[in-house]
C-alpha atoms as a PDB file:
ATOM      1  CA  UNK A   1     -14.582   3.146  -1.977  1.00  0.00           C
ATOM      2  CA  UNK A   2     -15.434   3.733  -5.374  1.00  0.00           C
ATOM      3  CA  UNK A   3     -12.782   5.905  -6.383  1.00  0.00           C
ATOM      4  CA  UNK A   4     -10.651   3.698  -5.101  1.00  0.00           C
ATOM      5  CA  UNK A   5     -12.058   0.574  -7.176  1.00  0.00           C
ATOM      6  CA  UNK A   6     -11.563   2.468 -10.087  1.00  0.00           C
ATOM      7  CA  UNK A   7      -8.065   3.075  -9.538  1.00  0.00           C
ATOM      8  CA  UNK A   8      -5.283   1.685 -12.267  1.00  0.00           C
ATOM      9  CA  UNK A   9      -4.123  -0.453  -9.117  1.00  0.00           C
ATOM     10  CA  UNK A  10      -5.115  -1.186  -5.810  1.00  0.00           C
ATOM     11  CA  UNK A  11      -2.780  -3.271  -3.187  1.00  0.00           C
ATOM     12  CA  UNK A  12      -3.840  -4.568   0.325  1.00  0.00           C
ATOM     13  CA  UNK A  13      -1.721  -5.518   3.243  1.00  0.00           C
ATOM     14  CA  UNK A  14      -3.276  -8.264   5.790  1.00  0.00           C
ATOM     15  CA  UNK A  15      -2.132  -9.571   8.630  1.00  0.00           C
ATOM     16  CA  UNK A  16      -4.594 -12.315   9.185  1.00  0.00           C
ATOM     17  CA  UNK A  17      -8.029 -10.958   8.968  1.00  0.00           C
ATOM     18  CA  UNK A  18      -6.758  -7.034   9.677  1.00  0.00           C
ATOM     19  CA  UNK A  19      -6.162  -4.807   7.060  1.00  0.00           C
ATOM     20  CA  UNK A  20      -3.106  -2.643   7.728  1.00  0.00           C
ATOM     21  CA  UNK A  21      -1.930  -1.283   4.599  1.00  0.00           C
ATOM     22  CA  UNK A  22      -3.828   0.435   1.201  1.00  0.00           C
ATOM     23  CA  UNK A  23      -2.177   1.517  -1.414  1.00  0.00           C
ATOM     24  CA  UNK A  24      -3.885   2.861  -5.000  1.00  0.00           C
ATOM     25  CA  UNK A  25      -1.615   4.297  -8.256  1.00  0.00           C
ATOM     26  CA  UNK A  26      -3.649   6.432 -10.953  1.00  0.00           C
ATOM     27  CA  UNK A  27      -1.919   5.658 -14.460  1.00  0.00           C
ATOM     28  CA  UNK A  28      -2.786   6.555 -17.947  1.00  0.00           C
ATOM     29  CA  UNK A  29      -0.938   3.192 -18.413  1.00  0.00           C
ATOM     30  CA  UNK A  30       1.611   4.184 -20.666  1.00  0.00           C
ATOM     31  CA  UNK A  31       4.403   6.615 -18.915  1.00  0.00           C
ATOM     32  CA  UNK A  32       2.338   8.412 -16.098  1.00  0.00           C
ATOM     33  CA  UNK A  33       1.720   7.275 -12.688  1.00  0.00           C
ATOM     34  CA  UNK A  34      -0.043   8.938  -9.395  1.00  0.00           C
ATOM     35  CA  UNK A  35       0.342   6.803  -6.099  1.00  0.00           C
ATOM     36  CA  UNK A  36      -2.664   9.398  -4.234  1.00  0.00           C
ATOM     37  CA  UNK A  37      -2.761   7.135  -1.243  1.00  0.00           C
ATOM     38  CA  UNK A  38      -0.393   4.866   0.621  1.00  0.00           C
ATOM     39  CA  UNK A  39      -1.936   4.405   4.020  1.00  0.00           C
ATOM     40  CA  UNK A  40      -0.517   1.727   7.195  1.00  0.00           C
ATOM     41  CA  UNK A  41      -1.412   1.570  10.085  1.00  0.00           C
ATOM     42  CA  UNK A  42       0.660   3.659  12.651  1.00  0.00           C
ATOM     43  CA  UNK A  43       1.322   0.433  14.331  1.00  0.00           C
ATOM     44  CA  UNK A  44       2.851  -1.375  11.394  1.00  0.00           C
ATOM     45  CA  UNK A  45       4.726   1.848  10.134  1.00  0.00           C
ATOM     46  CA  UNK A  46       7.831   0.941  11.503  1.00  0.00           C
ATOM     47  CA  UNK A  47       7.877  -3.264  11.247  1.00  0.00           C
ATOM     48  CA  UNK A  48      10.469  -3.349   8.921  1.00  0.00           C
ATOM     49  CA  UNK A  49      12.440  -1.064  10.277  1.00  0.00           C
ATOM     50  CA  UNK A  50      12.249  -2.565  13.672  1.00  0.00           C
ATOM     51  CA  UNK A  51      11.992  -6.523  12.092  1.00  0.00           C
ATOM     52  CA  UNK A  52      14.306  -7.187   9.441  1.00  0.00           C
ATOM     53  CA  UNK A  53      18.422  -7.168   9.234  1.00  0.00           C
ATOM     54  CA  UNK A  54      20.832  -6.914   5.889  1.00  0.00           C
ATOM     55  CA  UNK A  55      21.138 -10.645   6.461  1.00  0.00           C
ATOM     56  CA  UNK A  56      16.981 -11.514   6.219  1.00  0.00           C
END
């Protein structure tokens, strides 16, 4: 947890009270950026996919 507190960024994805994305990006915050994790759950891996059209 502390690694990732320390990270340049750190994004969350909730749907209501579960979390079911994480996301983190390492930068030297000029030109250089690391995204080490991206992690959703295996149930929300596909929502957009599945839930969204070219007209949303």
């Amino acid at each position: 947890m502390k690694a990732l507190l320390n990270s340049h960024s750190l994004v969350t994805a909730w749907d209501g009270t579960t979390l079911v994305g994480l996301g983190n990006a390492i930068s030297d915050g000029y030109l250089v950026v690391y995204y080490p994790h991206l992690l959703v759950l295996p149930s929300y891996q596909n929502f957009y996919k599945n839930n969204l059209s070219i007209d949303d």
